[in-house]
C-alpha atoms as a PDB file:
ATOM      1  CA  UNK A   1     -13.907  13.711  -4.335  1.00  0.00           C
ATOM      2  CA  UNK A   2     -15.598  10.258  -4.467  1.00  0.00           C
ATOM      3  CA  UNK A   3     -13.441   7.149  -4.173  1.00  0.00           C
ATOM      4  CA  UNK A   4     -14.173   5.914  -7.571  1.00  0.00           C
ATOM      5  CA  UNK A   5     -12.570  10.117  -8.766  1.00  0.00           C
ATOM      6  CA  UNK A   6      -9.597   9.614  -6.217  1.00  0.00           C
ATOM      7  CA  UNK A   7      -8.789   6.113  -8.249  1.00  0.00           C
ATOM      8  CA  UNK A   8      -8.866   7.418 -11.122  1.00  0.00           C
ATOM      9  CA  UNK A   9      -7.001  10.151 -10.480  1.00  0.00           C
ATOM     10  CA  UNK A  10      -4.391   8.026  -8.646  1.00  0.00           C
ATOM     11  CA  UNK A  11      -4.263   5.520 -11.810  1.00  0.00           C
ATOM     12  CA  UNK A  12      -3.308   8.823 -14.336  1.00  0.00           C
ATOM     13  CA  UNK A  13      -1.155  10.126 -12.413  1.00  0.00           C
ATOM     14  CA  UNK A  14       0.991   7.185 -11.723  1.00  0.00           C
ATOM     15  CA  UNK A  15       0.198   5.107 -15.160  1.00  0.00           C
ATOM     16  CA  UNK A  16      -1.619   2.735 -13.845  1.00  0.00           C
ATOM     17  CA  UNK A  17      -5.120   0.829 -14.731  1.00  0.00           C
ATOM     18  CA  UNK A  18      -7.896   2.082 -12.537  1.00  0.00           C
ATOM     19  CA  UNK A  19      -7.547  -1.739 -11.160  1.00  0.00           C
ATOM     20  CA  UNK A  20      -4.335  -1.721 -10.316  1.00  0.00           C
ATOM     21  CA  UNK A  21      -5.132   1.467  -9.028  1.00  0.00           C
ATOM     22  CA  UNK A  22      -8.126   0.947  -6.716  1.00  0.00           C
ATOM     23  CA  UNK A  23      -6.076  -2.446  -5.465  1.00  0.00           C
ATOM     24  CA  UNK A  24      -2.649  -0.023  -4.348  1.00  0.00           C
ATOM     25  CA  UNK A  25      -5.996   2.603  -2.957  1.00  0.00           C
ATOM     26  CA  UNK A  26      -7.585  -0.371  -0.988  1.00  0.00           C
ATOM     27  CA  UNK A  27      -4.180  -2.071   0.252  1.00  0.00           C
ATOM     28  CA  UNK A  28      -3.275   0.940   1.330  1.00  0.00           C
ATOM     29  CA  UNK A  29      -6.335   1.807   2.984  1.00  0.00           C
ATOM     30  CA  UNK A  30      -6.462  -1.471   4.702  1.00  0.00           C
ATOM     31  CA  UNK A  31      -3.111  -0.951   6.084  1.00  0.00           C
ATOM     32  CA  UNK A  32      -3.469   2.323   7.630  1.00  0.00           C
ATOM     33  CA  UNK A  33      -6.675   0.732   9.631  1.00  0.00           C
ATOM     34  CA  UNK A  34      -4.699  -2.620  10.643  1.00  0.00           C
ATOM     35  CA  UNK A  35      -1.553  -0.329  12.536  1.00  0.00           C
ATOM     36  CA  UNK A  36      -4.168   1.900  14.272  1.00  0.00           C
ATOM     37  CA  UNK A  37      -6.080  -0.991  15.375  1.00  0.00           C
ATOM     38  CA  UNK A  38      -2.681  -1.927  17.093  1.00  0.00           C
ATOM     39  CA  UNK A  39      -2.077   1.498  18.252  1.00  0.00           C
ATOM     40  CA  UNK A  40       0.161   2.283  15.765  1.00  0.00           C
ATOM     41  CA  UNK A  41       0.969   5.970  15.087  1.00  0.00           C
ATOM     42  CA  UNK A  42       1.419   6.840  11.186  1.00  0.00           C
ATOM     43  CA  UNK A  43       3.577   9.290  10.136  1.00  0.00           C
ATOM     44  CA  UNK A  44       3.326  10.129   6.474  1.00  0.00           C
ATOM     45  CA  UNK A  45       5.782  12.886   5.878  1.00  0.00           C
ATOM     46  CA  UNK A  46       4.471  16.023   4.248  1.00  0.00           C
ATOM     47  CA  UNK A  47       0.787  14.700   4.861  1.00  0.00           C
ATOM     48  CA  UNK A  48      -0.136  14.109   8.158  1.00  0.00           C
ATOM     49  CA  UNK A  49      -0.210  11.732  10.861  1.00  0.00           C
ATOM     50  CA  UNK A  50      -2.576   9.128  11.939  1.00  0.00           C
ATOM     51  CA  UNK A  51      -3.053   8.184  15.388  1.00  0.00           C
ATOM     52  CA  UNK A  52      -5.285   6.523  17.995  1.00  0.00           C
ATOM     53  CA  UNK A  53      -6.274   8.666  20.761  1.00  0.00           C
ATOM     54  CA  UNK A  54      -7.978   7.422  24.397  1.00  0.00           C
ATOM     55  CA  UNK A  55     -11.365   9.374  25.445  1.00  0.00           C
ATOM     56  CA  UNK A  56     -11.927   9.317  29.208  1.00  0.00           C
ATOM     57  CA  UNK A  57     -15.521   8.337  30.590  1.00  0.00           C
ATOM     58  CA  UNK A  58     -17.787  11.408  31.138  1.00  0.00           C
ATOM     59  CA  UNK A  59     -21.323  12.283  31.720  1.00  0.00           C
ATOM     60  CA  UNK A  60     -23.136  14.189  29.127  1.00  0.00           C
ATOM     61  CA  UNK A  61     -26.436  15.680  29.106  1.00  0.00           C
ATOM     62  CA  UNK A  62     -29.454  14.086  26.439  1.00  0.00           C
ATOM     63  CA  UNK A  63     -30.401  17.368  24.881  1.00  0.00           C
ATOM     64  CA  UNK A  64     -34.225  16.272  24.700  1.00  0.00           C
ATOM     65  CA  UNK A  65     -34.783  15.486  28.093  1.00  0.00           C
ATOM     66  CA  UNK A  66     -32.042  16.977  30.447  1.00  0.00           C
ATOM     67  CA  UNK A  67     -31.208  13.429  31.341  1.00  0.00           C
ATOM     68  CA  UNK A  68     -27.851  13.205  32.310  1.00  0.00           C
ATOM     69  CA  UNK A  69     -26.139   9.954  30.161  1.00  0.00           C
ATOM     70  CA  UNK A  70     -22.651   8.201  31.428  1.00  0.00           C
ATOM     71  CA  UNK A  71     -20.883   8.527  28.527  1.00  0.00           C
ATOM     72  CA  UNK A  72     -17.916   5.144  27.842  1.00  0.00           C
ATOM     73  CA  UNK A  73     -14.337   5.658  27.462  1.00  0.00           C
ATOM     74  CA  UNK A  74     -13.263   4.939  23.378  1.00  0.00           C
ATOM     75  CA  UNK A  75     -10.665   5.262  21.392  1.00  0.00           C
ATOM     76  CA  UNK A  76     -10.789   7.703  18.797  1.00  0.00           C
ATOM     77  CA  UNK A  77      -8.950   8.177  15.505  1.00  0.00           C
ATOM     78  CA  UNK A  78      -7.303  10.961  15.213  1.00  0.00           C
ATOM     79  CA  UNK A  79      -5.488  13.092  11.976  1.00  0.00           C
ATOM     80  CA  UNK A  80      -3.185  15.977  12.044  1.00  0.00           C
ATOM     81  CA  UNK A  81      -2.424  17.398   9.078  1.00  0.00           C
ATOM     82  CA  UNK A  82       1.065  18.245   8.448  1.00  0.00           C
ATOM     83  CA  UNK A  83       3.048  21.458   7.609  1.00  0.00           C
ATOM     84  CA  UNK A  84       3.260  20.945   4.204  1.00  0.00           C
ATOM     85  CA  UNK A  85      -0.649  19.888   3.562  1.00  0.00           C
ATOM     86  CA  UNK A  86      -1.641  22.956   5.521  1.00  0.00           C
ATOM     87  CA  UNK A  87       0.216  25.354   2.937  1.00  0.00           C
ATOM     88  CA  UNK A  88      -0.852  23.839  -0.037  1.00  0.00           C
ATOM     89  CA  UNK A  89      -4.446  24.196   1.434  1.00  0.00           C
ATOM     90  CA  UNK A  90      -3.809  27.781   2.395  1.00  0.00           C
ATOM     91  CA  UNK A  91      -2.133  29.130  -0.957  1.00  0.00           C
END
């Protein structure tokens, strides 16, 4: 499902325009990436939850040459989908 599909989706099913819509899709959006930037955890309850996670420095290999690479610690964004998600996917 393309963005432009998930808004209009999300403006039948709630009775909206697919402007008003794609704003509430957007805000939304926007939201979820300004707490994780904090380090915010989100919770959303019978969906999932969003979270930041830390990766440690490490060497890895360059697959071309056999070189071995120093890899940088990151943050990584993380998403584990909840209970009720994973039996709606699995009926």
């Amino acid at each position: 499902m393309k963005k432009v599909e998930l808004v209009e989706a999300v403006a039948k099913a709630a009775g909206l325009t697919k402007v008003d819509a794609g704003k509430a899709i957007d805000a939304t959006l926007e939201e979820i990436k300004n707490a994780l930037v904090k380090g915010d955890k989100i919770p959303l309850v019978g969906f999932g939850t969003f979270a930041v996670s830390k990766r440690a420095a490490r060497e890895g290999r360059n697959p071309r040459t056999g070189e071995t690479v120093k890899i940088a610690a990151r943050k990584a964004v993380t998403f584990k989908a909840g209970s009720a998600l994973k039996d709606a996917v699995n009926k």
